[in-house]
PDB file of N, CA and C in Angstrom:
ATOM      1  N   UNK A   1     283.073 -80.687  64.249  1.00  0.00           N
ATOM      2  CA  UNK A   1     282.230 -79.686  63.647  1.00  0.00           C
ATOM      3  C   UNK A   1     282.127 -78.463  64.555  1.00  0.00           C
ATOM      4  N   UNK A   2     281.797 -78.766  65.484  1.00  0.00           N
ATOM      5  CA  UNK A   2     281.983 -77.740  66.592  1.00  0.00           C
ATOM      6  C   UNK A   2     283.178 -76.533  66.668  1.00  0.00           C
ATOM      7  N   UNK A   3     284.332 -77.237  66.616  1.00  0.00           N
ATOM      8  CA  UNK A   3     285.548 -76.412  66.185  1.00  0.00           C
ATOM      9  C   UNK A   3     285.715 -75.609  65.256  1.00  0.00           C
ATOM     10  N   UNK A   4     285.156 -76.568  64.101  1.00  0.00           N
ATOM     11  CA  UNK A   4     285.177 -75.327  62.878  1.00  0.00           C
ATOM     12  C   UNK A   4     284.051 -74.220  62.888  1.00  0.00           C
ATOM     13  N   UNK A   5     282.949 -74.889  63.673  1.00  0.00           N
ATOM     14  CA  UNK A   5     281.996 -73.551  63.892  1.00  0.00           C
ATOM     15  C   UNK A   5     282.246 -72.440  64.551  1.00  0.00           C
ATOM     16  N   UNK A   6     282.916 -72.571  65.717  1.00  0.00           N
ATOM     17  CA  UNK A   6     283.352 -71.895  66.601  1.00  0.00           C
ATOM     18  C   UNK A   6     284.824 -70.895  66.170  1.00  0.00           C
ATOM     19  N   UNK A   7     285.473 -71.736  64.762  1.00  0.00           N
ATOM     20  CA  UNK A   7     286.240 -71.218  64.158  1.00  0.00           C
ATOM     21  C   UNK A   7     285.778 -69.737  63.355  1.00  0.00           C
ATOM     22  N   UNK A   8     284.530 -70.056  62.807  1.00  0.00           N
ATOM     23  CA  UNK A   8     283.630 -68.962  62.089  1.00  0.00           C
ATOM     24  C   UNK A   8     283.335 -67.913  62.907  1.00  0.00           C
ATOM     25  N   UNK A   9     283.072 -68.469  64.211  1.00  0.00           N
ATOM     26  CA  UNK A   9     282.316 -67.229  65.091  1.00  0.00           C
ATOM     27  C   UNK A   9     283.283 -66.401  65.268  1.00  0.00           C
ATOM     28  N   UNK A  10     284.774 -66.853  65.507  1.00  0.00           N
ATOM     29  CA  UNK A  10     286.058 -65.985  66.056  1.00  0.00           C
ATOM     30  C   UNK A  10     286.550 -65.279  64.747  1.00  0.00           C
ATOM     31  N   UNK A  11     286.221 -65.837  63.443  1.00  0.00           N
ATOM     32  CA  UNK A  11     286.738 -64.676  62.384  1.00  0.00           C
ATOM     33  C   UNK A  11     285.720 -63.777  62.267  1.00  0.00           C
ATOM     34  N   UNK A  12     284.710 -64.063  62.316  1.00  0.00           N
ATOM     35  CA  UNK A  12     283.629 -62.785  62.386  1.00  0.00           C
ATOM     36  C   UNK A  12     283.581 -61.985  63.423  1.00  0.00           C
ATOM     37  N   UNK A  13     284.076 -62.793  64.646  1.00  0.00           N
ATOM     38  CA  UNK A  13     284.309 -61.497  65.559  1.00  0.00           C
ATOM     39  C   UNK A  13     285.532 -60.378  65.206  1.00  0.00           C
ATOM     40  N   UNK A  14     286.333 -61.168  64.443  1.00  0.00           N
ATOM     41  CA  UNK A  14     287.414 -59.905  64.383  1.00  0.00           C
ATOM     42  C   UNK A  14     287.503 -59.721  63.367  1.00  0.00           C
ATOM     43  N   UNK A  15     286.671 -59.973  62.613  1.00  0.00           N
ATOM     44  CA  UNK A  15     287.166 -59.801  60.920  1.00  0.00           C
ATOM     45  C   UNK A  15     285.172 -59.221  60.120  1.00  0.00           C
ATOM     46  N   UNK A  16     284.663 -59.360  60.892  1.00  0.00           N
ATOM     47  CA  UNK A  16     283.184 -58.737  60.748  1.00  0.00           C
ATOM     48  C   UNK A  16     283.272 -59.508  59.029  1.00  0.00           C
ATOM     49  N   UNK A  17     283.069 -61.130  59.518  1.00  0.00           N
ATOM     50  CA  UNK A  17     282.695 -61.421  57.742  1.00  0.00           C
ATOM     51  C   UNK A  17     281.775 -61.288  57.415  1.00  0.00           C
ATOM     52  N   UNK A  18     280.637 -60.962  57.925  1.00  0.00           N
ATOM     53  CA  UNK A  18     279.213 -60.933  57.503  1.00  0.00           C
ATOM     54  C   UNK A  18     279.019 -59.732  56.326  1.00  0.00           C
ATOM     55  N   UNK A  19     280.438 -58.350  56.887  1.00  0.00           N
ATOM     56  CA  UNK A  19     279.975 -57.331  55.881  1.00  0.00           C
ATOM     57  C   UNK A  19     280.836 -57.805  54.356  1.00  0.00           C
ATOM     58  N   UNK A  20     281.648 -58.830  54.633  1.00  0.00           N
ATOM     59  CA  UNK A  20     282.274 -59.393  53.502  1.00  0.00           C
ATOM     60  C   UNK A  20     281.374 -60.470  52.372  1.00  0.00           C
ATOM     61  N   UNK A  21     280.304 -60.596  52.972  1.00  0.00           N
ATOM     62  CA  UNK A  21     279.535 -62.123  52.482  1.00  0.00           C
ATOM     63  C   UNK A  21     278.530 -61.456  51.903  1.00  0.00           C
ATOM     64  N   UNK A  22     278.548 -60.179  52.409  1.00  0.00           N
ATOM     65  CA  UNK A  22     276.725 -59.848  51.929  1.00  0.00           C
ATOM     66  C   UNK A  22     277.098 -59.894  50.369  1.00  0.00           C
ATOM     67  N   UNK A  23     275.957 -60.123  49.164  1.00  0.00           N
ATOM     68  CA  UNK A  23     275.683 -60.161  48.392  1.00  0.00           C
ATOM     69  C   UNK A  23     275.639 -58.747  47.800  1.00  0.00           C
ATOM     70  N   UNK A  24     276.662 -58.757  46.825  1.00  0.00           N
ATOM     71  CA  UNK A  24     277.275 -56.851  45.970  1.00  0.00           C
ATOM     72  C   UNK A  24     276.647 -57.635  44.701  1.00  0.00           C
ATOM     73  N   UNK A  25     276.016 -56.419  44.190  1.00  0.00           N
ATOM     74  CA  UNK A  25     276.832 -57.173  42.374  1.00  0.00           C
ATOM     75  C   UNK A  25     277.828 -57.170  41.866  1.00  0.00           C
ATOM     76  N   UNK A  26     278.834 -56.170  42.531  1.00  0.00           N
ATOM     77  CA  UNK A  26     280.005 -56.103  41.979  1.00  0.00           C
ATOM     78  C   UNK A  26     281.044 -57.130  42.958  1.00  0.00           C
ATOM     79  N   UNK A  27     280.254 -57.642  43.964  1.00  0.00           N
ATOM     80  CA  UNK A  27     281.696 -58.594  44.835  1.00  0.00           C
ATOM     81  C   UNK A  27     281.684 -60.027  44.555  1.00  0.00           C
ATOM     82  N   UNK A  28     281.801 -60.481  43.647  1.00  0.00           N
ATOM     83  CA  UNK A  28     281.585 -61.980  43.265  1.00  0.00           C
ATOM     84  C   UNK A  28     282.787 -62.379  43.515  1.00  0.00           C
ATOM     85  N   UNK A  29     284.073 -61.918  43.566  1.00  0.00           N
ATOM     86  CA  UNK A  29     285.471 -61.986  43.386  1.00  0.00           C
ATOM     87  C   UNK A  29     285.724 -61.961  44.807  1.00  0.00           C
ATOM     88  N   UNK A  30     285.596 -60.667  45.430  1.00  0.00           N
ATOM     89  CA  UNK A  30     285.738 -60.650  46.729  1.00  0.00           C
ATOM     90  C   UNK A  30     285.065 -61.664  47.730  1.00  0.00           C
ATOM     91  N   UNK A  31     283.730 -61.702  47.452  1.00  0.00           N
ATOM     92  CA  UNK A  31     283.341 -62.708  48.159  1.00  0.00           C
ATOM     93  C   UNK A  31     283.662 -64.053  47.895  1.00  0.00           C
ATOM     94  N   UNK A  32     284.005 -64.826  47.140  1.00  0.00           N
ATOM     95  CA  UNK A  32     284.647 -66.034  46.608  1.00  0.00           C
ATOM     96  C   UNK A  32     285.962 -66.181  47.491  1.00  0.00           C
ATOM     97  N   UNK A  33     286.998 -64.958  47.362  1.00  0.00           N
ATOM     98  CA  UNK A  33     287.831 -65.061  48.092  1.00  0.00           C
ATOM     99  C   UNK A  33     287.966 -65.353  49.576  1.00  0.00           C
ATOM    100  N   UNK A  34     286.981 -64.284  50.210  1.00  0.00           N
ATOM    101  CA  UNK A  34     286.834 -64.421  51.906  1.00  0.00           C
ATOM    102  C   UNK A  34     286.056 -65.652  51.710  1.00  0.00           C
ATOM    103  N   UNK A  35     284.824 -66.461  51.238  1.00  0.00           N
ATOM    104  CA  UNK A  35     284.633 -67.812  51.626  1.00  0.00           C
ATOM    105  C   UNK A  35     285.757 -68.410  51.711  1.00  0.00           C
ATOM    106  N   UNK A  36     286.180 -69.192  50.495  1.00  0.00           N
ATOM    107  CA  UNK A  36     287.641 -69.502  51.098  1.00  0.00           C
ATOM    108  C   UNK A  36     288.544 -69.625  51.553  1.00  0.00           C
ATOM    109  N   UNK A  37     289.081 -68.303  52.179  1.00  0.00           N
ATOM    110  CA  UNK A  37     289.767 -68.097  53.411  1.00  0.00           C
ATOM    111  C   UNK A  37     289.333 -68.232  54.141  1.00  0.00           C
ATOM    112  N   UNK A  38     287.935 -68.137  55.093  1.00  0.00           N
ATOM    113  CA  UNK A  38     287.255 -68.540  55.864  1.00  0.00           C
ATOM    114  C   UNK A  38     287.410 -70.094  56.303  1.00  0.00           C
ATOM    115  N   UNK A  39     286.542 -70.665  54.892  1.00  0.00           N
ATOM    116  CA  UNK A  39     286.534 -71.893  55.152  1.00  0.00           C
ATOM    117  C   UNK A  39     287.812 -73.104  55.161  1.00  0.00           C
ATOM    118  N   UNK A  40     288.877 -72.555  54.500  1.00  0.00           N
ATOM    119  CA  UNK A  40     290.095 -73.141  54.685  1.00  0.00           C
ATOM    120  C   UNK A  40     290.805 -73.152  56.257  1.00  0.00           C
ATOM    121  N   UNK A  41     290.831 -71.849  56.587  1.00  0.00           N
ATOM    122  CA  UNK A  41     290.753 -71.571  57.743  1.00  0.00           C
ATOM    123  C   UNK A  41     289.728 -72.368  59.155  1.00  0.00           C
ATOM    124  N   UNK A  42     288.979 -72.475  58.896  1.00  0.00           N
ATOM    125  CA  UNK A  42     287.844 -73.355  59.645  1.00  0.00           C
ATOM    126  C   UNK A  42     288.454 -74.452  60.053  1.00  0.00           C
ATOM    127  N   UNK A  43     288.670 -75.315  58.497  1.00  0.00           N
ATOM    128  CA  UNK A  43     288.656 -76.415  58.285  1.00  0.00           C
ATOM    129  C   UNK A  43     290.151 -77.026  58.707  1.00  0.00           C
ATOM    130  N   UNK A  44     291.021 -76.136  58.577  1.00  0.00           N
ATOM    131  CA  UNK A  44     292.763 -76.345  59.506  1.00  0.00           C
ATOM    132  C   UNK A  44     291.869 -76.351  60.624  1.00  0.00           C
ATOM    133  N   UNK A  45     291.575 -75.717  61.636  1.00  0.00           N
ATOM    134  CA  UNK A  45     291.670 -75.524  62.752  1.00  0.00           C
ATOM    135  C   UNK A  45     290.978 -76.771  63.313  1.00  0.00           C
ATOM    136  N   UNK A  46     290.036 -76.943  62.946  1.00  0.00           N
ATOM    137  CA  UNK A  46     289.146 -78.257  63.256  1.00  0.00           C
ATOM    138  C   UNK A  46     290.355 -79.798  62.731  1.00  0.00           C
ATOM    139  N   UNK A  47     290.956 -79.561  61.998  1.00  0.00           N
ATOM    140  CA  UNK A  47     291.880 -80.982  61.660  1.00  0.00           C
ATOM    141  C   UNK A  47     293.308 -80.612  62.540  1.00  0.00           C
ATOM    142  N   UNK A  48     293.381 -79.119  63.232  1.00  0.00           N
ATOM    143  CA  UNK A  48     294.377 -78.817  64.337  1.00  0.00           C
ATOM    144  C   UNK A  48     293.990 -79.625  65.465  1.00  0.00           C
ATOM    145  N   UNK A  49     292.860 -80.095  65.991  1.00  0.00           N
ATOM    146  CA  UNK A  49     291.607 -80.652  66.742  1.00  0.00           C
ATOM    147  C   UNK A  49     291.784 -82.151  67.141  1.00  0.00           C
ATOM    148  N   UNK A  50     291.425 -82.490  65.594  1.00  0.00           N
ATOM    149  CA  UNK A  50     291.043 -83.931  65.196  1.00  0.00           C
ATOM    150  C   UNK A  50     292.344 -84.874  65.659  1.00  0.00           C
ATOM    151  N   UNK A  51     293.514 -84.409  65.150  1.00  0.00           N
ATOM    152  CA  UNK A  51     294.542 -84.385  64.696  1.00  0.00           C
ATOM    153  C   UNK A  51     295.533 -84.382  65.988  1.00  0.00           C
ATOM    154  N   UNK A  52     295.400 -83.511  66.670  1.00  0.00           N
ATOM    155  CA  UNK A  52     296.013 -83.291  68.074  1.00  0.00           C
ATOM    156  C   UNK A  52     297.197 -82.703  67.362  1.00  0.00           C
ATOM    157  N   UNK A  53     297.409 -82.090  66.146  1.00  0.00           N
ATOM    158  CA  UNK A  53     298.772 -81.416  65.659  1.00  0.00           C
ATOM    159  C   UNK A  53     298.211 -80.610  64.790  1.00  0.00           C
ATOM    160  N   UNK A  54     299.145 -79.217  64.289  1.00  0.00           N
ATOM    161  CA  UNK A  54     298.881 -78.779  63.079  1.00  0.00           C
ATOM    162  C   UNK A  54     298.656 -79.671  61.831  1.00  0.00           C
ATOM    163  N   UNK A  55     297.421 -79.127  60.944  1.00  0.00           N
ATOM    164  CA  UNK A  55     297.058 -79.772  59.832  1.00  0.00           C
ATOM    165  C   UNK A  55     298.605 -79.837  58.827  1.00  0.00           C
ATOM    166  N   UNK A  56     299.278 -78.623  59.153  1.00  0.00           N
ATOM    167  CA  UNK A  56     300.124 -78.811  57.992  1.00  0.00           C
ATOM    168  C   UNK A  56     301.421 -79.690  58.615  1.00  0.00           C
ATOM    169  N   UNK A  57     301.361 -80.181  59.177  1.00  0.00           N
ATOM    170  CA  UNK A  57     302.129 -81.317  60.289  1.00  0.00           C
ATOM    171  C   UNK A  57     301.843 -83.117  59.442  1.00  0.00           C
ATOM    172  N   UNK A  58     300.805 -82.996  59.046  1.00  0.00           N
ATOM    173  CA  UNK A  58     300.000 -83.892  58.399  1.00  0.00           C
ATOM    174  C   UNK A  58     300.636 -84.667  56.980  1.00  0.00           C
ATOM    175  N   UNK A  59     300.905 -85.445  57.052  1.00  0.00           N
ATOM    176  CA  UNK A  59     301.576 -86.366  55.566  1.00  0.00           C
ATOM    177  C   UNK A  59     300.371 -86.049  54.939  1.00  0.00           C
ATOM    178  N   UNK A  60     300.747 -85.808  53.280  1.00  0.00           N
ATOM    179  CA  UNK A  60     300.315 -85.348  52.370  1.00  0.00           C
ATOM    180  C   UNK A  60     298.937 -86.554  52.085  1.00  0.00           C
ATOM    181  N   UNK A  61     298.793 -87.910  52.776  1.00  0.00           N
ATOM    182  CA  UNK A  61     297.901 -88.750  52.124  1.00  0.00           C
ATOM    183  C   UNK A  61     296.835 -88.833  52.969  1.00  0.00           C
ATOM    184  N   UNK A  62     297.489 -87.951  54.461  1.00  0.00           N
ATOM    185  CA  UNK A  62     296.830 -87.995  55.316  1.00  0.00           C
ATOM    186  C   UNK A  62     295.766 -87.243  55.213  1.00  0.00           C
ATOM    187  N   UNK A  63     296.425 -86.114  54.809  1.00  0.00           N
ATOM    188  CA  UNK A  63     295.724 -84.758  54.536  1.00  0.00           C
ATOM    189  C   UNK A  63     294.527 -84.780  53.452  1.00  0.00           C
ATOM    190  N   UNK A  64     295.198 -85.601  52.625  1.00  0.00           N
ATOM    191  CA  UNK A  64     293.760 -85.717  50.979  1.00  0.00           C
ATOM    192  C   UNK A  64     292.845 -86.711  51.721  1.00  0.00           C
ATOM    193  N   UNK A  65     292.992 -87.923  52.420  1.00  0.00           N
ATOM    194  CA  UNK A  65     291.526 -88.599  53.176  1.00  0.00           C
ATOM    195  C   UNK A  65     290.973 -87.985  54.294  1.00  0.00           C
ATOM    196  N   UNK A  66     291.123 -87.048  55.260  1.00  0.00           N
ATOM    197  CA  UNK A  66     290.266 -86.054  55.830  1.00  0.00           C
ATOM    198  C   UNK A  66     289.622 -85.407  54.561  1.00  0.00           C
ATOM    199  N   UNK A  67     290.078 -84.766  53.846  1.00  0.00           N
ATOM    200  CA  UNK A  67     289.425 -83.940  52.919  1.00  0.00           C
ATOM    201  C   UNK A  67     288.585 -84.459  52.253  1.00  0.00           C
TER     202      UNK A  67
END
């Protein structure tokens, strides 16, 4: 958990998601998108971790029971 948190802190440092997250009426789309990339992102890096290899290194059955 740690990893993927620490994953968040480093895209917001360079990617300032906070001004991406704030609540538009018109960004429902946009923001949907950057969560997801975010959190996909997170969530590799932390199973880069777990894993001691890239997630996408990972057999496909491996990959759906982490998830």
């Amino acid at each position: 958990m740690l990893v993927h948190e620490l994953a968040h802190a480093l895209q917001d440092q360079h990617f300032g998601l906070g001004r991406h997250v704030e609540y538009r009426e018109d960004g429902g789309d946009e923001q949907s998108a950057v969560h997801a990339l975010a959190e996909g992102d997170a969530t590799s890096a932390m199973f880069d971790v777990l894993q001691g290899q890239p997630a996408t290194a990972l057999p496909e059955e491996a990959l759906r029971a982490q998830i």
